[in-house]
Protein backbone atom coordinates (compact mmCIF):
# COMPACT_ATOMS: atom_id res chain seq x y z
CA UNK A 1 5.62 -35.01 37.85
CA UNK A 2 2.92 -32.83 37.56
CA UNK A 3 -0.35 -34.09 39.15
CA UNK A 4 -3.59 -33.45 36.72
CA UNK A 5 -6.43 -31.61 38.92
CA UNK A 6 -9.87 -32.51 37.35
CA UNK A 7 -12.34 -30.33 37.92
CA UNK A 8 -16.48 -31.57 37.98
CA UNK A 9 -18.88 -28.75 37.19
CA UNK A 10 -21.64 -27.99 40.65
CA UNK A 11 -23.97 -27.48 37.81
CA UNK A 12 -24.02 -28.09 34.17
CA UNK A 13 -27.29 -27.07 32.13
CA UNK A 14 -28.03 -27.33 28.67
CA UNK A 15 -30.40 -24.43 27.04
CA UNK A 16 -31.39 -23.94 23.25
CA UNK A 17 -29.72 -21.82 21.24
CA UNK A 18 -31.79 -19.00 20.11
CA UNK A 19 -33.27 -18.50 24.03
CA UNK A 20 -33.55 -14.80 24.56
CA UNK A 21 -31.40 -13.46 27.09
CA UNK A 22 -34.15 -13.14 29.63
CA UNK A 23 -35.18 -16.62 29.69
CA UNK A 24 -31.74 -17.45 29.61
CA UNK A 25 -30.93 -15.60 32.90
CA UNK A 26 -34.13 -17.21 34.31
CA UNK A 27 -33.68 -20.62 33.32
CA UNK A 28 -29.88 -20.10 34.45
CA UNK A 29 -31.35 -18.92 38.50
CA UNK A 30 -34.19 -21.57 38.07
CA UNK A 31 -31.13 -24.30 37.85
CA UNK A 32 -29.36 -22.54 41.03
CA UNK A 33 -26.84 -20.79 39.19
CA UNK A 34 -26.36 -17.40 40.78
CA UNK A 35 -26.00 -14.91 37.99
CA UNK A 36 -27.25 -10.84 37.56
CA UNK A 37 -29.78 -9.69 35.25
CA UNK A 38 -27.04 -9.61 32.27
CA UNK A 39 -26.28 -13.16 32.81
CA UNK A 40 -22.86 -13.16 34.39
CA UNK A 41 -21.78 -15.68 37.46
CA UNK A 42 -22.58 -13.18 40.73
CA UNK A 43 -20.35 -15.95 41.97
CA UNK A 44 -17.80 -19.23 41.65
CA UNK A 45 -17.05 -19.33 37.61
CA UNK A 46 -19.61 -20.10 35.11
CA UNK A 47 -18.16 -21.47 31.36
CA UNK A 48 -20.31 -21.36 28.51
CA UNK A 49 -19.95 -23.00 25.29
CA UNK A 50 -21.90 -23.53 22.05
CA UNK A 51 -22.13 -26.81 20.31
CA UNK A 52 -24.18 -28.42 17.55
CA UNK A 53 -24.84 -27.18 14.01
CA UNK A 54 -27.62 -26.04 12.23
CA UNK A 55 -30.70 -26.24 14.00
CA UNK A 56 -29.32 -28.55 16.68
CA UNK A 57 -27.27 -25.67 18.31
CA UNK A 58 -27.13 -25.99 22.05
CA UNK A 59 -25.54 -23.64 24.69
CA UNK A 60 -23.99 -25.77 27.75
CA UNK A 61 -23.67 -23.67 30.91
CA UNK A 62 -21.04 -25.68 33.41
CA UNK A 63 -21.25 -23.81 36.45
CA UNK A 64 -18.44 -24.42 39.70
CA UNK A 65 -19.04 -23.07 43.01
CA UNK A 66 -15.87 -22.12 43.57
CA UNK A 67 -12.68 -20.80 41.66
CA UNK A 68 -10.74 -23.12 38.94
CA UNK A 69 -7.46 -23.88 39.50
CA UNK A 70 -4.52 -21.84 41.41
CA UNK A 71 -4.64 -17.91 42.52
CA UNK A 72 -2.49 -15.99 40.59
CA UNK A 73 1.49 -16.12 41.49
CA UNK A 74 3.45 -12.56 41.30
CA UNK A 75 6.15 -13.43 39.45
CA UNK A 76 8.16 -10.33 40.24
CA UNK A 77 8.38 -10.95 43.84
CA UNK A 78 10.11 -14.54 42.81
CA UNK A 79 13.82 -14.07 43.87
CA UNK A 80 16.18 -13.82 40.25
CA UNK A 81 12.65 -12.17 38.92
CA UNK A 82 13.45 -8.93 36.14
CA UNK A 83 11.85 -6.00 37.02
CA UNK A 84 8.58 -4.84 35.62
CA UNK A 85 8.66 -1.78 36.56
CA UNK A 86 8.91 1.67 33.70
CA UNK A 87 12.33 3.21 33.09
């Protein structure tokens, strides 16, 4: 049986909508989120979603300090694995 992994954000911020990107990025390094001047996670993994309608809209930054979930498997070194290779 599969074991379910839940993950809790290190930070989780909620900014308006229609903030322009540089108060964005500010508000984002105010909270302690470590991003660059365009806005993107300098590290861990920051998620970003939109909700609301209208007026109401809302942009909820949930930021972790370290990676979600498992590293990446290479599949083709997995004995019985086909070949990805170009013929």
């Amino acid at each position: 049986m599969v074991t379910q992994v839940i993950h809790n954000a290190t930070i989780t911020l909620q900014l308006p909508f229609g903030m322009s990107a540089s108060a964005e990025v500010a508000a984002l390094r105010t909270a302690g989120i470590p991003v660059d001047g365009l806005g993107n996670a300098t590290s861990g993994y920051l998620f970003v979603r939109t909700t609301g309608r209208g007026d109401n809209r809302t942009n909820t930054f949930r930021w972790f300090a370290t990676s979600i979930g498992r590293d990446p498997i290479d599949v083709t070194s997995l004995p019985g694995s086909p070949s990805l290779a170009c013929r």
